[in-house]
PDB file of N, CA and C in Angstrom:
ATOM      1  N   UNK A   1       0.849  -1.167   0.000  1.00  0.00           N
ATOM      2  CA  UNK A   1       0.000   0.000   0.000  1.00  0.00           C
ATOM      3  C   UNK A   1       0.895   1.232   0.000  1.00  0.00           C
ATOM      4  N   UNK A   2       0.379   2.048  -0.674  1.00  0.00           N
ATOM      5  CA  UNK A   2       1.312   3.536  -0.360  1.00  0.00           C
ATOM      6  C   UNK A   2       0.646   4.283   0.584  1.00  0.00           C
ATOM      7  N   UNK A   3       1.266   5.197   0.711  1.00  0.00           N
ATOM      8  CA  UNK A   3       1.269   6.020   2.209  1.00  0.00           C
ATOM      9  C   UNK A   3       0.362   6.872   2.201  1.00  0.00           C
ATOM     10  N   UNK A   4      -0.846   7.578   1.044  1.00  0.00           N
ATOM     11  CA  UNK A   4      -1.776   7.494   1.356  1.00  0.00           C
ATOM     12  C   UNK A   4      -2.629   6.615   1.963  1.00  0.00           C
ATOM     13  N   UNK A   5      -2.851   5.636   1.575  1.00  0.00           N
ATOM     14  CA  UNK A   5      -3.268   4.107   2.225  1.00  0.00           C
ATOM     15  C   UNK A   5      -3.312   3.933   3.405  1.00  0.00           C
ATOM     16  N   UNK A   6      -1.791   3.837   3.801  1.00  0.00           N
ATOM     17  CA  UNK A   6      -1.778   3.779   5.341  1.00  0.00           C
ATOM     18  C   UNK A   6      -1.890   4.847   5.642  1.00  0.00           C
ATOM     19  N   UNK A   7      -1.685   6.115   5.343  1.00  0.00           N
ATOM     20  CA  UNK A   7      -2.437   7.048   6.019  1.00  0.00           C
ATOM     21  C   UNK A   7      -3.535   7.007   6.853  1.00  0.00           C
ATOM     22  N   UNK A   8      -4.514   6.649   5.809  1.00  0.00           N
ATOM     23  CA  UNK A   8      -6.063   6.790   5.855  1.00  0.00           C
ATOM     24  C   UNK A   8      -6.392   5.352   7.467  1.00  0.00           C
ATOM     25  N   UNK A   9      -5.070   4.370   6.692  1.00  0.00           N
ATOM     26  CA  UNK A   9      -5.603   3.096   7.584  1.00  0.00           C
ATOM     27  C   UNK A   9      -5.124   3.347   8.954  1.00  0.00           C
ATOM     28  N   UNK A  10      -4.320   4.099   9.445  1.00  0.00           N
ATOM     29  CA  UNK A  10      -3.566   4.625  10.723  1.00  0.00           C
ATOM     30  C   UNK A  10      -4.161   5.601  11.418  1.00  0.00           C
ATOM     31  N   UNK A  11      -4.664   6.449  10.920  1.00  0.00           N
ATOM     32  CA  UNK A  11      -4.852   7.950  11.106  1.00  0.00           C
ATOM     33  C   UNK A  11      -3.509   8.653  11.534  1.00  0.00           C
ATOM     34  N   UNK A  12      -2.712   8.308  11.095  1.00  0.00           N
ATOM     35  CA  UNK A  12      -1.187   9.656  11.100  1.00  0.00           C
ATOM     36  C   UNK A  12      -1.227   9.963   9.776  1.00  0.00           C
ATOM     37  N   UNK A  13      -0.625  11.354   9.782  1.00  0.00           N
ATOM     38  CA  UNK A  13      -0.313  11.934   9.152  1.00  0.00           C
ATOM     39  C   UNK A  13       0.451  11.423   8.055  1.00  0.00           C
ATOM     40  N   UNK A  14       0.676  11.816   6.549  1.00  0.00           N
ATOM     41  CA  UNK A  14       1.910  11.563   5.663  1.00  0.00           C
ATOM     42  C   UNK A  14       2.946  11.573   6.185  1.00  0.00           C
ATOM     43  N   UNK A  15       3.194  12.943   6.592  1.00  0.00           N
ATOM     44  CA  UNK A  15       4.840  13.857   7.358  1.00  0.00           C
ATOM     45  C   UNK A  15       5.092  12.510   8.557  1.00  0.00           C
ATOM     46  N   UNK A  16       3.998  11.971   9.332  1.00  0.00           N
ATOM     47  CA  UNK A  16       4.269  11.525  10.700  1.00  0.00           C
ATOM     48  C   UNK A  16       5.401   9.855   9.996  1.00  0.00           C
ATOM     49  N   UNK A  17       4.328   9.123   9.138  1.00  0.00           N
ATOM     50  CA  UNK A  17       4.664   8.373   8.472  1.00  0.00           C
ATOM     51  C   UNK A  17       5.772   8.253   7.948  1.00  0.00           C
ATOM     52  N   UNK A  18       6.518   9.123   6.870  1.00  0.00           N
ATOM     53  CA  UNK A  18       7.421   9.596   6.734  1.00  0.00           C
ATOM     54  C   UNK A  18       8.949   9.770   7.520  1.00  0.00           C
ATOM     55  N   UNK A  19       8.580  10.271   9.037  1.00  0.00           N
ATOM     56  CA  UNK A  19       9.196  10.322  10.131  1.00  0.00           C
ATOM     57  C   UNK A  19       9.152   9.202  10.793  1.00  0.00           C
ATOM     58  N   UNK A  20       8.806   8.666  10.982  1.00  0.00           N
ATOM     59  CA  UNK A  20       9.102   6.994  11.457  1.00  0.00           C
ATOM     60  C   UNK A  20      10.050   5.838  10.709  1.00  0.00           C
ATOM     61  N   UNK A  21      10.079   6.291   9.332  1.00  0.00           N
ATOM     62  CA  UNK A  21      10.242   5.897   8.364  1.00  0.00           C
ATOM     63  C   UNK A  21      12.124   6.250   8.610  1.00  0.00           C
ATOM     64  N   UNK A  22      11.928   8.003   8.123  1.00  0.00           N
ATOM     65  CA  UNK A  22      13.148   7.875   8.446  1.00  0.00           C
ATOM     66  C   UNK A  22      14.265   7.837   9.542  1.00  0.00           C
ATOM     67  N   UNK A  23      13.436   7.843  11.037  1.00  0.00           N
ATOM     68  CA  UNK A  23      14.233   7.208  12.249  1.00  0.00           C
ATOM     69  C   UNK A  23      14.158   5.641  12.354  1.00  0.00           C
ATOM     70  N   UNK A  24      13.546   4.731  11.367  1.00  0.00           N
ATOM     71  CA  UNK A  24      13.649   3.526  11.479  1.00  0.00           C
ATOM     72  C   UNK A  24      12.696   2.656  12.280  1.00  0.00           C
ATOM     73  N   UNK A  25      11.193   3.350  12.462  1.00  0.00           N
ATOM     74  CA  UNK A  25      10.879   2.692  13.269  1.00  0.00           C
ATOM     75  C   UNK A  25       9.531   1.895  12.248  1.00  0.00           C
ATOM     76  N   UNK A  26       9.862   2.216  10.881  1.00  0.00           N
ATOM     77  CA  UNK A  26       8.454   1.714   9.993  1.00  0.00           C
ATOM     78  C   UNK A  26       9.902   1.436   8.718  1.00  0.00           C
ATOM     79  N   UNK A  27       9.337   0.739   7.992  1.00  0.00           N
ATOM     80  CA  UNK A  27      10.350   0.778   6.177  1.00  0.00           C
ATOM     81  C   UNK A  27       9.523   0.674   5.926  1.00  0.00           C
ATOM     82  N   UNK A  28       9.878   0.734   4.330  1.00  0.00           N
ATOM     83  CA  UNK A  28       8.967   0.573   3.289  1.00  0.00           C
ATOM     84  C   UNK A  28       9.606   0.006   1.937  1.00  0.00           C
ATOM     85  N   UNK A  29       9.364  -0.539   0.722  1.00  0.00           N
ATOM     86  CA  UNK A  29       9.691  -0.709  -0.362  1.00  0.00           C
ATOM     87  C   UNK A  29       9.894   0.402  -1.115  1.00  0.00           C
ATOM     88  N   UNK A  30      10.924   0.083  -2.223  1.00  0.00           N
ATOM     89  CA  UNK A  30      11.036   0.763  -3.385  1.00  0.00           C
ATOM     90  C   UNK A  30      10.018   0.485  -4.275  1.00  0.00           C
ATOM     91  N   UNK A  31       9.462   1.280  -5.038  1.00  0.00           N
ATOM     92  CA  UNK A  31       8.598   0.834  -6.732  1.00  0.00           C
ATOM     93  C   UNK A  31       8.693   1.763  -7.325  1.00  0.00           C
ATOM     94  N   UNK A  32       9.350   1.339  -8.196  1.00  0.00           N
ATOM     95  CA  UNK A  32       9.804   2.314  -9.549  1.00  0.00           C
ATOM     96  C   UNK A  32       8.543   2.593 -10.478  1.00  0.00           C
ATOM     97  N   UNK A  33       8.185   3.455 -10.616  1.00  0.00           N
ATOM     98  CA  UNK A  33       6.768   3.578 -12.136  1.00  0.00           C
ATOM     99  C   UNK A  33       7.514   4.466 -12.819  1.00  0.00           C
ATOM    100  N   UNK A  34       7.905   4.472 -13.860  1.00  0.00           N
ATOM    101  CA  UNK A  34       8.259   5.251 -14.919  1.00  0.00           C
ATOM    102  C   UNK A  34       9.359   6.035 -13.885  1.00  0.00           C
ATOM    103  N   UNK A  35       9.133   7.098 -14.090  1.00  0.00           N
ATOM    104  CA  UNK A  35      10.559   8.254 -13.522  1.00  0.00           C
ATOM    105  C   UNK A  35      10.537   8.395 -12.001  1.00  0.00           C
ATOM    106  N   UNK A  36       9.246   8.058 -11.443  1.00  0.00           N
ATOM    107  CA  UNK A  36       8.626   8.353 -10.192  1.00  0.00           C
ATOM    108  C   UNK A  36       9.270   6.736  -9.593  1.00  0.00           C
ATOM    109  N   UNK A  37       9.460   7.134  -8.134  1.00  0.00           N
ATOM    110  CA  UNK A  37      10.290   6.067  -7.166  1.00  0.00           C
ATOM    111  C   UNK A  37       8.736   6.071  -5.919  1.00  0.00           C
ATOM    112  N   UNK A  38       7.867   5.064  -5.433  1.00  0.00           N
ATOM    113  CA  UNK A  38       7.126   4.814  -4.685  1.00  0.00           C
ATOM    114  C   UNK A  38       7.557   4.177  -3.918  1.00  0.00           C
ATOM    115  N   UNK A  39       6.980   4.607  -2.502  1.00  0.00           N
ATOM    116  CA  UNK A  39       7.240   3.597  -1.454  1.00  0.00           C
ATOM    117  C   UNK A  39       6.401   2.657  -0.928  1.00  0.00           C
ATOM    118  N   UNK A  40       6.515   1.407  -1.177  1.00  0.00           N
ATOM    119  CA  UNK A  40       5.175   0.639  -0.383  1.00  0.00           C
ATOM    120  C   UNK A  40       4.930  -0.047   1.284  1.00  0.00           C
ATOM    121  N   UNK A  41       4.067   0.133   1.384  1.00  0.00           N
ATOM    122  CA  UNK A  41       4.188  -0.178   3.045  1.00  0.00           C
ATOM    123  C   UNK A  41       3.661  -1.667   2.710  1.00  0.00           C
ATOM    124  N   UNK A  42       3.464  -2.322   3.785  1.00  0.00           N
ATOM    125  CA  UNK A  42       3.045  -3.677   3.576  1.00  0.00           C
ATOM    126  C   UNK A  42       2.178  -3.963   4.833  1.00  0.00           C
ATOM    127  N   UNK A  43       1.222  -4.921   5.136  1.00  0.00           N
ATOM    128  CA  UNK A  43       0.059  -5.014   5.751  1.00  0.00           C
ATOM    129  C   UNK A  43       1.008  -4.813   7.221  1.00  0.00           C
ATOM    130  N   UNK A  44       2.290  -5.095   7.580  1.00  0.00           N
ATOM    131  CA  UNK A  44       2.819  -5.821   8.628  1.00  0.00           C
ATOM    132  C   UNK A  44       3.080  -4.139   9.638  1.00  0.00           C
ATOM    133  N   UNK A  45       3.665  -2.872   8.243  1.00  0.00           N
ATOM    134  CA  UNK A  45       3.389  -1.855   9.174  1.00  0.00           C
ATOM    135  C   UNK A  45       2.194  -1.297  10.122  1.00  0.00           C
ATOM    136  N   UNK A  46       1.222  -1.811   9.403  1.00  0.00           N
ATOM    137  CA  UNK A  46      -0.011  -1.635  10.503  1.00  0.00           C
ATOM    138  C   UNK A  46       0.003  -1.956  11.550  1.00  0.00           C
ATOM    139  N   UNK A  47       0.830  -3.002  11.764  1.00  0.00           N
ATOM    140  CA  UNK A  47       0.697  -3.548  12.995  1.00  0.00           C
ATOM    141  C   UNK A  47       1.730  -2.993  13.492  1.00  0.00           C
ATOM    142  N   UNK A  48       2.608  -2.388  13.420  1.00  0.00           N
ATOM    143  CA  UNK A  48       3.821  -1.870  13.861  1.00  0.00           C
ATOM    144  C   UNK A  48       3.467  -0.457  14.239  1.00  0.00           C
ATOM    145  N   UNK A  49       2.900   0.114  13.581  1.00  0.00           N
ATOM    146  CA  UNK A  49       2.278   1.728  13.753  1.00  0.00           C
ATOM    147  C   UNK A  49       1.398   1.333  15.099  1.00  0.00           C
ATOM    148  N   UNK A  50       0.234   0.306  15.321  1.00  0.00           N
ATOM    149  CA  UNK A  50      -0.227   0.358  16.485  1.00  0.00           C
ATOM    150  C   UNK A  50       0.355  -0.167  17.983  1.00  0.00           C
ATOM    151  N   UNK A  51       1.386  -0.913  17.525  1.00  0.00           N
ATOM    152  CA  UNK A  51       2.546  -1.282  18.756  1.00  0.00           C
ATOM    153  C   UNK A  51       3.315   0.213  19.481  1.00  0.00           C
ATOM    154  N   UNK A  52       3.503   0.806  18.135  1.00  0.00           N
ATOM    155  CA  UNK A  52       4.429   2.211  18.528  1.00  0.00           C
ATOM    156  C   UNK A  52       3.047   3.236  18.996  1.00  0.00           C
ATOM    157  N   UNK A  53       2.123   3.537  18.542  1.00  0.00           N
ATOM    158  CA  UNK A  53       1.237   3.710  19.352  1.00  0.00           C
ATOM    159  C   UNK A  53       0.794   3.171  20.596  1.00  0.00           C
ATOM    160  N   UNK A  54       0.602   2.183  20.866  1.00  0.00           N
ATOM    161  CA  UNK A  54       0.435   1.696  21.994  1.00  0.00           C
ATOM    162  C   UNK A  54       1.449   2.154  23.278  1.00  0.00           C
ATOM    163  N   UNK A  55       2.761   1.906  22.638  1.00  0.00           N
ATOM    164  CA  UNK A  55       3.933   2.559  22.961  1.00  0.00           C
ATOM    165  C   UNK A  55       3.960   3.695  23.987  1.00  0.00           C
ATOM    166  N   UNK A  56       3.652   4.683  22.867  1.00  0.00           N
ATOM    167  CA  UNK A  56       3.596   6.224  23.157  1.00  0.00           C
ATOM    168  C   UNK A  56       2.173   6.417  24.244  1.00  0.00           C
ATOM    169  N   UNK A  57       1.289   5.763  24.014  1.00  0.00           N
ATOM    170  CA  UNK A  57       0.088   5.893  24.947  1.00  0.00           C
ATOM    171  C   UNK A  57       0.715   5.429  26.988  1.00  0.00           C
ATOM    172  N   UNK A  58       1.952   4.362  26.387  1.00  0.00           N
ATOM    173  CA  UNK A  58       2.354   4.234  27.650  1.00  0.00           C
ATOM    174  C   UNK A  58       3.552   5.084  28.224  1.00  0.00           C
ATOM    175  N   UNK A  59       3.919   5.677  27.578  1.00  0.00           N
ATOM    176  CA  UNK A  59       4.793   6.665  28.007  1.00  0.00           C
ATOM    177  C   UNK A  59       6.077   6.545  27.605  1.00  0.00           C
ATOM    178  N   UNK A  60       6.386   5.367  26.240  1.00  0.00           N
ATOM    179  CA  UNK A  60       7.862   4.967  25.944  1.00  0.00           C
ATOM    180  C   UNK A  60       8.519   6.280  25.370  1.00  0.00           C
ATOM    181  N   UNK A  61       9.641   6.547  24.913  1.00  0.00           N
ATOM    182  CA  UNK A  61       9.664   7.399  23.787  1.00  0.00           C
ATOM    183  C   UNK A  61       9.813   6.418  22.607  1.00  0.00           C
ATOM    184  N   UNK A  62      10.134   7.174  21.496  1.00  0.00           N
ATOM    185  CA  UNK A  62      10.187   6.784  20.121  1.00  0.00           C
ATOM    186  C   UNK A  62      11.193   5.841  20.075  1.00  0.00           C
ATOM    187  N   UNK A  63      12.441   6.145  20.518  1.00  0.00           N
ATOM    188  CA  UNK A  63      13.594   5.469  20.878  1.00  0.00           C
ATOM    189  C   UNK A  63      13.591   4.163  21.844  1.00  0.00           C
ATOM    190  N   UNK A  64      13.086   4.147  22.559  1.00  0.00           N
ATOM    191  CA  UNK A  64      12.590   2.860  23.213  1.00  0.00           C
ATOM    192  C   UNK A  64      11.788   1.903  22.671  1.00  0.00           C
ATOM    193  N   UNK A  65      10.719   3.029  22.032  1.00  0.00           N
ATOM    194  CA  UNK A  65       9.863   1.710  21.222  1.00  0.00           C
ATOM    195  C   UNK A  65      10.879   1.110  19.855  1.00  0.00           C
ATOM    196  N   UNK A  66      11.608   1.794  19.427  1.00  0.00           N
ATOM    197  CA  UNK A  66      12.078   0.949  18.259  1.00  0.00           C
ATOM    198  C   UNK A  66      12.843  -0.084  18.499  1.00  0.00           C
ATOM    199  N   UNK A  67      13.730   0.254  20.260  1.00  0.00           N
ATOM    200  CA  UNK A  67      14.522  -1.338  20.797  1.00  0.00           C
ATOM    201  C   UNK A  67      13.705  -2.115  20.997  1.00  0.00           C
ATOM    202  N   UNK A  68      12.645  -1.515  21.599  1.00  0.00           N
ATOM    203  CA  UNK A  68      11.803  -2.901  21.989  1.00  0.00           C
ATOM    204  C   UNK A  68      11.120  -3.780  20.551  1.00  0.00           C
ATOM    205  N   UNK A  69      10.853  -2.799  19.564  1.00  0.00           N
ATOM    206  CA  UNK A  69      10.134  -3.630  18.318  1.00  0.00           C
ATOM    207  C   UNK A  69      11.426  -4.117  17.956  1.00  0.00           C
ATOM    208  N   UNK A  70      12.636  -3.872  17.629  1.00  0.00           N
ATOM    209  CA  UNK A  70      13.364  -4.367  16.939  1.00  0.00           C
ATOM    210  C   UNK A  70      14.242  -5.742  17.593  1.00  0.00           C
ATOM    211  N   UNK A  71      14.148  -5.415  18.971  1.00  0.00           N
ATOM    212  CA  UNK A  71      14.680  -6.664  19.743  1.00  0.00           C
ATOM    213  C   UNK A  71      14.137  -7.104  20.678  1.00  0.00           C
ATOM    214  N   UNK A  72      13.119  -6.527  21.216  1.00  0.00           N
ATOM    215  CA  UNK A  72      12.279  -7.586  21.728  1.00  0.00           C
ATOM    216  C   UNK A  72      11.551  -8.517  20.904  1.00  0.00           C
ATOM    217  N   UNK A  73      11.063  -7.814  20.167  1.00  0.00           N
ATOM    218  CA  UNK A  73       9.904  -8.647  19.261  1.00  0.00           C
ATOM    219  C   UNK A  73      10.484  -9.615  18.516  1.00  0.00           C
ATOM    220  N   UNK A  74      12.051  -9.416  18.415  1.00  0.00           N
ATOM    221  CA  UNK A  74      12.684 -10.876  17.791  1.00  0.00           C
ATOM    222  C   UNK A  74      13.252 -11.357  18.630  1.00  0.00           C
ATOM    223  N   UNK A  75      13.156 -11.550  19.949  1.00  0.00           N
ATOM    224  CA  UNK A  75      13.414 -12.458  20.919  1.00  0.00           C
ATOM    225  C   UNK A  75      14.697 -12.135  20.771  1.00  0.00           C
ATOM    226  N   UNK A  76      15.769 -11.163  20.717  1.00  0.00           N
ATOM    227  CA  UNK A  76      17.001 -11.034  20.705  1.00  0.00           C
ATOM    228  C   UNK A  76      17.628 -10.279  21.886  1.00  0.00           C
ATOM    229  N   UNK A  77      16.534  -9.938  22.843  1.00  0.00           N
ATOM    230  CA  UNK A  77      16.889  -9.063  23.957  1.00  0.00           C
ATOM    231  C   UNK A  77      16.789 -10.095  25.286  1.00  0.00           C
ATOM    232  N   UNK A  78      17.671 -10.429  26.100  1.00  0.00           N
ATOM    233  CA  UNK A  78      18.204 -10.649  26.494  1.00  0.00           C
ATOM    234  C   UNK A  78      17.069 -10.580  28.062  1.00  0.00           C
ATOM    235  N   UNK A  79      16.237 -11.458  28.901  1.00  0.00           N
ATOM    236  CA  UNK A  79      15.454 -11.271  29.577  1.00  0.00           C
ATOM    237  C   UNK A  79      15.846 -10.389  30.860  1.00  0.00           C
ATOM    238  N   UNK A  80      17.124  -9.997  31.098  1.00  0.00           N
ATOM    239  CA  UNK A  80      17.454  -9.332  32.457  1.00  0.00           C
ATOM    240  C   UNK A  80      17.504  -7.776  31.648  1.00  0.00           C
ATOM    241  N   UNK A  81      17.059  -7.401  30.730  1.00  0.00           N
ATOM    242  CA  UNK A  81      17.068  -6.276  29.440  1.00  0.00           C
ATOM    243  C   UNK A  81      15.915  -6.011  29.639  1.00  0.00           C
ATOM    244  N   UNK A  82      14.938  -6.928  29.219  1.00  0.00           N
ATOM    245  CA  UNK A  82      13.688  -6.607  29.522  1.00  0.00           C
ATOM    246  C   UNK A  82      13.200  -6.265  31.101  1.00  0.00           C
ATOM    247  N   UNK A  83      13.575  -6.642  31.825  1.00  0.00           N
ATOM    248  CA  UNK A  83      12.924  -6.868  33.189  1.00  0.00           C
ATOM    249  C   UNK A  83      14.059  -5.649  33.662  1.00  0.00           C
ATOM    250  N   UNK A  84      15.014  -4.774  33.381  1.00  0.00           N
ATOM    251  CA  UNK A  84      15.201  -3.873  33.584  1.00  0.00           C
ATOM    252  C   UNK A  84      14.640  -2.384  32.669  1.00  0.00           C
ATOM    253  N   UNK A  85      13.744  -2.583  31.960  1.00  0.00           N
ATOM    254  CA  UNK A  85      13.163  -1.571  30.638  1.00  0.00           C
ATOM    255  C   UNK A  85      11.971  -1.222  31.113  1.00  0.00           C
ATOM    256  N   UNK A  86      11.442  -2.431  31.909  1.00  0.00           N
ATOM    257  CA  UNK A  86       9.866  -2.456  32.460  1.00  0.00           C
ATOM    258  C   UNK A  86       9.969  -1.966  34.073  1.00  0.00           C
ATOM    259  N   UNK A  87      10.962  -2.327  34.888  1.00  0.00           N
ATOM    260  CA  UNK A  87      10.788  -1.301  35.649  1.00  0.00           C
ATOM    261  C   UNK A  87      11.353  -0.194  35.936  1.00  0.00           C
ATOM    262  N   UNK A  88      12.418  -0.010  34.932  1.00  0.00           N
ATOM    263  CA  UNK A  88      12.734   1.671  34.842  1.00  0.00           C
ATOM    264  C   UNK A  88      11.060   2.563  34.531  1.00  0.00           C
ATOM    265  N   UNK A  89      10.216   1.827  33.470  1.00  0.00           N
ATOM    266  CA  UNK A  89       9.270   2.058  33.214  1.00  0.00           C
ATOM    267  C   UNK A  89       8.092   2.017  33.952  1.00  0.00           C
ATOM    268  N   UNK A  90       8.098   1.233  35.351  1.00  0.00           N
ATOM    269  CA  UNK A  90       7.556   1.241  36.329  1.00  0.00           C
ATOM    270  C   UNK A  90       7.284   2.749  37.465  1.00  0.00           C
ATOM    271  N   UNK A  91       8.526   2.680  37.787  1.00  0.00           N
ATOM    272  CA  UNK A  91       9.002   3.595  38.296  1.00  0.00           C
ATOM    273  C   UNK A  91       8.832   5.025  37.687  1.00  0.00           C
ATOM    274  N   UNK A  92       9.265   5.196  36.347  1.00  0.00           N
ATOM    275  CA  UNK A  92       8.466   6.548  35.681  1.00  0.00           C
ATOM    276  C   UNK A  92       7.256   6.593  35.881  1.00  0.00           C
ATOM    277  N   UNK A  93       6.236   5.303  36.040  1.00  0.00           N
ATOM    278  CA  UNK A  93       4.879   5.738  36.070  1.00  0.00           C
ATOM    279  C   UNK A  93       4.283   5.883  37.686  1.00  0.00           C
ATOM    280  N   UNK A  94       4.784   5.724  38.506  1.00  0.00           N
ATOM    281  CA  UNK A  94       5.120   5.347  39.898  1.00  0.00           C
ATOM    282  C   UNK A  94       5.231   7.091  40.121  1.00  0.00           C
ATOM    283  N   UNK A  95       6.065   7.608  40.041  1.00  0.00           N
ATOM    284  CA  UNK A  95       6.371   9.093  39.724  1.00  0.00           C
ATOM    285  C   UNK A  95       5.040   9.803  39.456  1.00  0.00           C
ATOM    286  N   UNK A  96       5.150   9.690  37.686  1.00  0.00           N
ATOM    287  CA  UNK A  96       4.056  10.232  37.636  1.00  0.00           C
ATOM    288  C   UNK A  96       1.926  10.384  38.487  1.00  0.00           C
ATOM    289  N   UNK A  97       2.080   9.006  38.559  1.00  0.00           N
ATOM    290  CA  UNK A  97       1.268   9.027  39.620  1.00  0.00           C
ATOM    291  C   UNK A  97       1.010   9.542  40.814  1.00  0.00           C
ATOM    292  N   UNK A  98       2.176   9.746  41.607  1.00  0.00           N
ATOM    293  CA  UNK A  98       2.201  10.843  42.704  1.00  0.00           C
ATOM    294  C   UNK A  98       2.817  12.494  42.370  1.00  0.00           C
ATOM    295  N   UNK A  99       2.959  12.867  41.264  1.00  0.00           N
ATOM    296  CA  UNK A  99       3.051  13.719  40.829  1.00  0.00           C
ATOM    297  C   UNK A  99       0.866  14.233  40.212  1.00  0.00           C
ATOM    298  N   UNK A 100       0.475  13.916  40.017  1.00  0.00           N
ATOM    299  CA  UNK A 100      -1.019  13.613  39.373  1.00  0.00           C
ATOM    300  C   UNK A 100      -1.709  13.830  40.593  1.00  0.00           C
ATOM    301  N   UNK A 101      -1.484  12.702  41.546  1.00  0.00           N
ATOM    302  CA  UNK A 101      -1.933  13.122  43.161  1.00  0.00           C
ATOM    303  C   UNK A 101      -1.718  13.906  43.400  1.00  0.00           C
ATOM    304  N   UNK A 102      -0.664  14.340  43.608  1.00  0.00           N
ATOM    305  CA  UNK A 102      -0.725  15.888  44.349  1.00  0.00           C
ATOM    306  C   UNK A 102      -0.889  17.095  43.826  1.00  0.00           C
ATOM    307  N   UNK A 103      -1.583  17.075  42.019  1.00  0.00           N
ATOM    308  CA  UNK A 103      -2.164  17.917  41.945  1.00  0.00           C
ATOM    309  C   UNK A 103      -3.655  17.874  41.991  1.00  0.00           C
ATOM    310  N   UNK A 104      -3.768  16.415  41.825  1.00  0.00           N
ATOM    311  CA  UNK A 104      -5.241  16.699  42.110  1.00  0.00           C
ATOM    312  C   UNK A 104      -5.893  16.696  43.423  1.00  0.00           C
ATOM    313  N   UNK A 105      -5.017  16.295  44.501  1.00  0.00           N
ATOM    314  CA  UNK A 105      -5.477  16.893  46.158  1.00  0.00           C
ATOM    315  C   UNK A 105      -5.554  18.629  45.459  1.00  0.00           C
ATOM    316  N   UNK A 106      -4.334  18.992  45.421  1.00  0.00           N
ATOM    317  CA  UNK A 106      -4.267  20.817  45.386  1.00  0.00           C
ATOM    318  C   UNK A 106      -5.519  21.181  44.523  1.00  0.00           C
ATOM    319  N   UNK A 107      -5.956  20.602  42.967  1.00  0.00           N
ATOM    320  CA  UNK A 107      -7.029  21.246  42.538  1.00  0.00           C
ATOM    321  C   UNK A 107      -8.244  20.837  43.111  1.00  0.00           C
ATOM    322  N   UNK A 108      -8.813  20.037  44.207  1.00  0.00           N
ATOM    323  CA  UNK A 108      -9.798  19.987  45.050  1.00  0.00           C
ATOM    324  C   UNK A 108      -9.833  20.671  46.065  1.00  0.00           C
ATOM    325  N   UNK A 109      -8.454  20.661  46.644  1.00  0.00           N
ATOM    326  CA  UNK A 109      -8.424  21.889  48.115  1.00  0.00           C
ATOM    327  C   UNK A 109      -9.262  23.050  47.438  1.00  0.00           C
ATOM    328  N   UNK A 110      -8.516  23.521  46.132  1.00  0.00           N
ATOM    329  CA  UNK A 110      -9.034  25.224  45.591  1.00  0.00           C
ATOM    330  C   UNK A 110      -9.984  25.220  45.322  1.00  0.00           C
ATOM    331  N   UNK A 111     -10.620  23.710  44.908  1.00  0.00           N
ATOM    332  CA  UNK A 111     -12.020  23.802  44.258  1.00  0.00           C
ATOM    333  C   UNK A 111     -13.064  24.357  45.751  1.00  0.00           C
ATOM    334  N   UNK A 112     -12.908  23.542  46.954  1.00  0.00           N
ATOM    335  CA  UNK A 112     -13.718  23.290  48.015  1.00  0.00           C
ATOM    336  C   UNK A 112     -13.390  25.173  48.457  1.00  0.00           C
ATOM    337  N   UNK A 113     -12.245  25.173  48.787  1.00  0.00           N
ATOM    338  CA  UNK A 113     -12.392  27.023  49.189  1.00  0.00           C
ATOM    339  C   UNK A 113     -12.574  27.831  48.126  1.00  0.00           C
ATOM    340  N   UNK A 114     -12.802  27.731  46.831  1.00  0.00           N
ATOM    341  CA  UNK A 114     -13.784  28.800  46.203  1.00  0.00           C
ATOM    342  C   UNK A 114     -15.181  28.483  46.830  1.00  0.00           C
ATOM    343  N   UNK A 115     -15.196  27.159  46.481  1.00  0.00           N
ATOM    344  CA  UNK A 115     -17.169  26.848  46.959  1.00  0.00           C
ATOM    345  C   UNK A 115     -17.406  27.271  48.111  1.00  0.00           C
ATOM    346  N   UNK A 116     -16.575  27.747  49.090  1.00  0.00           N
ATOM    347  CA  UNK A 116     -17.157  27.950  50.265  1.00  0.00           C
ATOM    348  C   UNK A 116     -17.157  29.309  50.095  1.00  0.00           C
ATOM    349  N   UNK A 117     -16.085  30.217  49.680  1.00  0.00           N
ATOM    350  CA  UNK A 117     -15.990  31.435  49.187  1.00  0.00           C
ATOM    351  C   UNK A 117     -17.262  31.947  48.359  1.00  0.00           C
ATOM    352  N   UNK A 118     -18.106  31.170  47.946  1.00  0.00           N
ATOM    353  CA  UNK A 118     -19.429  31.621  46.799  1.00  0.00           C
ATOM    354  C   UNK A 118     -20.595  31.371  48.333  1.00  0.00           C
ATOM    355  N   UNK A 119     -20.235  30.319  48.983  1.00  0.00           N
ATOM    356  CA  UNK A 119     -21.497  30.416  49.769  1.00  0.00           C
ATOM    357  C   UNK A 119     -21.784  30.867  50.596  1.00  0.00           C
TER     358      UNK A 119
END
């Protein structure tokens, strides 16, 4: 498929597509038509676009997700690799969670003393 295609089938962008592409975290084929050079994606990036999505929904960066697709997913990473990736990744979310708490105690404190302030 070309990258309209997966465009449409992803919902990213051309440019985004493109950019994955050229940090390595998607390829694509060559196809020559006359003077024009096409790139084809193949059914398998789909599934790769929603891994790296999935990814990013968990808080990896771009760079992480491509070790993990590129060597986890071929069983080439090494299990004390993994089990140190996941709780470095633990721990970032561990963080963030009490970072989240304590703003949302603070935006209820302010909420409750305006409301009392109106009544």
């Amino acid at each position: 498929m070309l990258i309209g295609e997966l465009s449409k089938k992803t919902g990213l962008s051309k440019d985004t597509i493109r950019f994955y592409e050229k940090i390595g975290l998607i390829t694509a084929s060559e196809r020559k038509a006359g003077k024009r050079i096409y790139k084809e994606f193949n059914q398998e990036t789909i599934e790769r676009i929603f891994m790296i999505n999935q990814g990013k929904k968990l808080g990896f960066k771009l760079k992480e997700i491509r070790l993990l697709l590129d060597e986890w997913g071929n069983a080439s990473m090494p299990k004390h690799e993994q089990i140190k990736i996941i709780e470095s990744k633990l721990e970032e979310v561990e963080e963030k969670m009490q970072q989240l708490t304590t703003i949302k105690n603070y935006l209820a404190a302010k909420l409750s003393k305006l409301q009392e302030d109106v009544s």
